[in-house]
C-alpha atoms as a PDB file:
ATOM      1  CA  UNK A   1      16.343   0.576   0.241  1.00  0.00           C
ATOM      2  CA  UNK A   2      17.425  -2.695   0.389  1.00  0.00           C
ATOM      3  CA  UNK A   3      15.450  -5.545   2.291  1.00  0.00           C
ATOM      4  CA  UNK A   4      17.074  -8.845   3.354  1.00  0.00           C
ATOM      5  CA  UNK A   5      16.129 -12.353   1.179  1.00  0.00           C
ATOM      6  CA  UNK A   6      13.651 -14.914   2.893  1.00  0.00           C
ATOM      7  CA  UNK A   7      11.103 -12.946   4.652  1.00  0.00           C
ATOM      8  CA  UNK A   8       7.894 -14.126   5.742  1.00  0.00           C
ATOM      9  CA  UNK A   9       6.053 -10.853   5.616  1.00  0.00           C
ATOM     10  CA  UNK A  10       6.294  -7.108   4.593  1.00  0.00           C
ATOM     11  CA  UNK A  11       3.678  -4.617   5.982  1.00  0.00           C
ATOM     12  CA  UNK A  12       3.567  -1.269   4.560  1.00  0.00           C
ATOM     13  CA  UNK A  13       0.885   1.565   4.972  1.00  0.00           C
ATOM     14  CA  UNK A  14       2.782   4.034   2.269  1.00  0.00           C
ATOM     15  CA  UNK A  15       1.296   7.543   1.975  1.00  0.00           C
ATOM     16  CA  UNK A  16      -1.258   7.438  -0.477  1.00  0.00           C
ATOM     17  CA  UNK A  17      -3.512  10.899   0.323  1.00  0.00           C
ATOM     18  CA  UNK A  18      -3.134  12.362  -2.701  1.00  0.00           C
ATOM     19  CA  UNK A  19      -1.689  16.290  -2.541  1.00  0.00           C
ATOM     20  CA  UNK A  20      -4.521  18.191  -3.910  1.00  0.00           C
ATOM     21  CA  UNK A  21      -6.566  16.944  -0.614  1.00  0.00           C
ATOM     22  CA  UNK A  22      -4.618  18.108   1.725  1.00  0.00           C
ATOM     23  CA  UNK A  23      -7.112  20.558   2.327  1.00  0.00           C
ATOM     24  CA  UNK A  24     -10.284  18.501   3.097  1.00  0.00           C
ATOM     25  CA  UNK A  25      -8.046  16.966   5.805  1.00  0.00           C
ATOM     26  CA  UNK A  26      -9.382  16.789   9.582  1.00  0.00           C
ATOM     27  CA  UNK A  27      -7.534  18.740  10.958  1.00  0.00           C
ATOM     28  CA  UNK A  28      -5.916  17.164  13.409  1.00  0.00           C
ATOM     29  CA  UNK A  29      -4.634  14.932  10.902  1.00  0.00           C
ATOM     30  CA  UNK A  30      -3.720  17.682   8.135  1.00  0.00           C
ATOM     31  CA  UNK A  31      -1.784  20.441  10.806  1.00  0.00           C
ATOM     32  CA  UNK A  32      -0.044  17.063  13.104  1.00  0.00           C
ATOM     33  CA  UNK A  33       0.906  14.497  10.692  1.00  0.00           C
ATOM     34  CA  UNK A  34       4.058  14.417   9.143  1.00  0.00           C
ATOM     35  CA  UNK A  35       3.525  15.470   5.125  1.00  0.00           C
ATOM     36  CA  UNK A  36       5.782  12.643   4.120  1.00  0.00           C
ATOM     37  CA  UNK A  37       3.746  10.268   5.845  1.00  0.00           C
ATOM     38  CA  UNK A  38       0.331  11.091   4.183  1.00  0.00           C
ATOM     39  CA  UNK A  39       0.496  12.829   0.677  1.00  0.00           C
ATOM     40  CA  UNK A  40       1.207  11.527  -2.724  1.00  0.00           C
ATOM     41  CA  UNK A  41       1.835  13.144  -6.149  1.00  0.00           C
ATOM     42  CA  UNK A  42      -1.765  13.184  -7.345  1.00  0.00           C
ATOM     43  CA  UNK A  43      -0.523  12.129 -10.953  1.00  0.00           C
ATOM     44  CA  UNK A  44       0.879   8.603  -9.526  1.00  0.00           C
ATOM     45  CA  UNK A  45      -0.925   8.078  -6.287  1.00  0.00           C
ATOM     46  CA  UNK A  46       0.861   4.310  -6.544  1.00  0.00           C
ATOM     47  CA  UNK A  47       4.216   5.050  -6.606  1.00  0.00           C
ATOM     48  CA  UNK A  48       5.051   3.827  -3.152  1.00  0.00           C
ATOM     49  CA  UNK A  49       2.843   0.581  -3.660  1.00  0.00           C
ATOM     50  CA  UNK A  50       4.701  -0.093  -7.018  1.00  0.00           C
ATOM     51  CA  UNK A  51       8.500   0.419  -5.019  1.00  0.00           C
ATOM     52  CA  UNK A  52       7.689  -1.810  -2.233  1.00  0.00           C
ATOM     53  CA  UNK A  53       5.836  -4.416  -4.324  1.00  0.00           C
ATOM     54  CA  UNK A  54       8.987  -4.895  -6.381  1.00  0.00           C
ATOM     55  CA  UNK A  55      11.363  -4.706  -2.978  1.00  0.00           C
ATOM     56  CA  UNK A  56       8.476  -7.332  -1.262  1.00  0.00           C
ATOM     57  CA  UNK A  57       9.014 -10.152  -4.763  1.00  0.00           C
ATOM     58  CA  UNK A  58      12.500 -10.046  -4.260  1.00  0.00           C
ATOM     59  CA  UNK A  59      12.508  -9.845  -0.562  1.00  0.00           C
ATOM     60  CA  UNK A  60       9.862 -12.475   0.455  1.00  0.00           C
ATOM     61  CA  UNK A  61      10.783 -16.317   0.905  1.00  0.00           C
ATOM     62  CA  UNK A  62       8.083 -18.623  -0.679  1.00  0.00           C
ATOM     63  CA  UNK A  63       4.825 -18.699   1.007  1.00  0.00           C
ATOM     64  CA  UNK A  64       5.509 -15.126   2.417  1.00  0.00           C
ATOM     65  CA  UNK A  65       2.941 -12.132   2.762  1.00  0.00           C
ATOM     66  CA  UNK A  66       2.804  -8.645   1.635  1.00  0.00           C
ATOM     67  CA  UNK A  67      -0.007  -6.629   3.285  1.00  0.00           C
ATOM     68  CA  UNK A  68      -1.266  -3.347   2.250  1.00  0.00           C
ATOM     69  CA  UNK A  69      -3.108  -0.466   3.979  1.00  0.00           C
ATOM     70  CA  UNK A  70      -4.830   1.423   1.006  1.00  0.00           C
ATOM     71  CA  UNK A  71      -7.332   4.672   0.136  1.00  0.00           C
ATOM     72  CA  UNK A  72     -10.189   2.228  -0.692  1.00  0.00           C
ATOM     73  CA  UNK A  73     -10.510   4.504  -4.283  1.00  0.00           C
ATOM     74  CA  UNK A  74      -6.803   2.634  -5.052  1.00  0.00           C
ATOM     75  CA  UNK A  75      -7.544  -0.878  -3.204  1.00  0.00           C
ATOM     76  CA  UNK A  76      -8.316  -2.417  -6.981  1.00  0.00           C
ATOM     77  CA  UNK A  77      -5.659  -0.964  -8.189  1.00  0.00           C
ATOM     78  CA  UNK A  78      -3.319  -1.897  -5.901  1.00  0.00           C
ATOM     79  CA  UNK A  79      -4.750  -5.084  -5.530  1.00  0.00           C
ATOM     80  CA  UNK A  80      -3.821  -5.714  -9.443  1.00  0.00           C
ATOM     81  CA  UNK A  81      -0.422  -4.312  -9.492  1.00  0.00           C
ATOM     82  CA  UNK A  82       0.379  -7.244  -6.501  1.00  0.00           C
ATOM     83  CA  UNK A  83      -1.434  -9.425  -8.626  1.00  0.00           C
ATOM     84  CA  UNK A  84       0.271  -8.422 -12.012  1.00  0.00           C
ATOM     85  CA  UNK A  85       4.122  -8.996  -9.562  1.00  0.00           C
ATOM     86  CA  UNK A  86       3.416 -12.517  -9.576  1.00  0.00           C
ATOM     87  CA  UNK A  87       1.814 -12.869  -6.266  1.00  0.00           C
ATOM     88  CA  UNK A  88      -0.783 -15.939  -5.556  1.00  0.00           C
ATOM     89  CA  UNK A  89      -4.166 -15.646  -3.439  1.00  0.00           C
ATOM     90  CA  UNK A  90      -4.207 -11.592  -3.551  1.00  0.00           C
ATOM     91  CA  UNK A  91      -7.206 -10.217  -1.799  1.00  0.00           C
ATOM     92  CA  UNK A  92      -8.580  -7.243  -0.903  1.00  0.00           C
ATOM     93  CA  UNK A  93      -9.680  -6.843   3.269  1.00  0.00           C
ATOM     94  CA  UNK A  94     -12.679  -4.474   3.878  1.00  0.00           C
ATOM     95  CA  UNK A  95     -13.148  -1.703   7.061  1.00  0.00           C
ATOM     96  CA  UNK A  96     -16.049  -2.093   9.601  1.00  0.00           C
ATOM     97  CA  UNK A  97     -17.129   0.257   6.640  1.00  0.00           C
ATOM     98  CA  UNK A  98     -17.103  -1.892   4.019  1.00  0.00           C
ATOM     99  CA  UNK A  99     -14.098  -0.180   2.067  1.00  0.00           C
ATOM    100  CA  UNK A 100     -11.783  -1.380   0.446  1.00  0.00           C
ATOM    101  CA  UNK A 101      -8.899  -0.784   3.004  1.00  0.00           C
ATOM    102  CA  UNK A 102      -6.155  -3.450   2.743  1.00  0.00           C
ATOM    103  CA  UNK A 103      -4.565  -5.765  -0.046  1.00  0.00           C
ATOM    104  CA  UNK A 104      -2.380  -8.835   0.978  1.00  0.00           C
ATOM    105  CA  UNK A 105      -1.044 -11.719  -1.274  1.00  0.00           C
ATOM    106  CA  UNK A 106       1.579 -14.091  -0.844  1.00  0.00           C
ATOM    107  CA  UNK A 107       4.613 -14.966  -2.822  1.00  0.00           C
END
């Protein structure tokens, strides 16, 4: 995938249920959801967040935003790889909840 140079924001909600709970699914989500959509390889449940951090640095003019939805058991994690790309004022967004639900930080 290749993303044009000197956008102002990338949004992404990557798949990030990892495999082995597929079955603990609703299921109206598990049985009407597309798999590709939802599950990741429980052994790198970042994968996607990793790809798409590294296409958002290159992508995103100065100033611009990359915004994450996130399983709030990865939000830190997450939330440190966008750090670790070189991004400025990264920040985690909370649920009604409280969770840990979205990351965002700007290039």
């Amino acid at each position: 995938i290749e993303l044009p140079a000197g956008l102002d924001l990338v949004v992404s909600n990557p798949p990030y249920i990892p495999r082995s709970e597929r079955a603990g699914l609703d299921a109206v989500v598990r049985d009407h959801e597309p798999e590709l959509a939802l599950f990741v390889d429980d052994a790198d449940p970042l994968v996607f967040y990793r790809a798409i951090t590294t296409l958002a640095s290159e992508s995103l003019a100065p100033g611009g935003q990359l915004w994450f939805e996130t399983e709030h058991r990865f939000g830190e994690g997450v939330r440190q790889l966008v750090r670790d790309a070189g991004f400025q004022q990264v920040a985690l967004g909370f649920d009604l909840s409280g969770n840990a639900r979205f990351v965002h930080g700007t290039r």
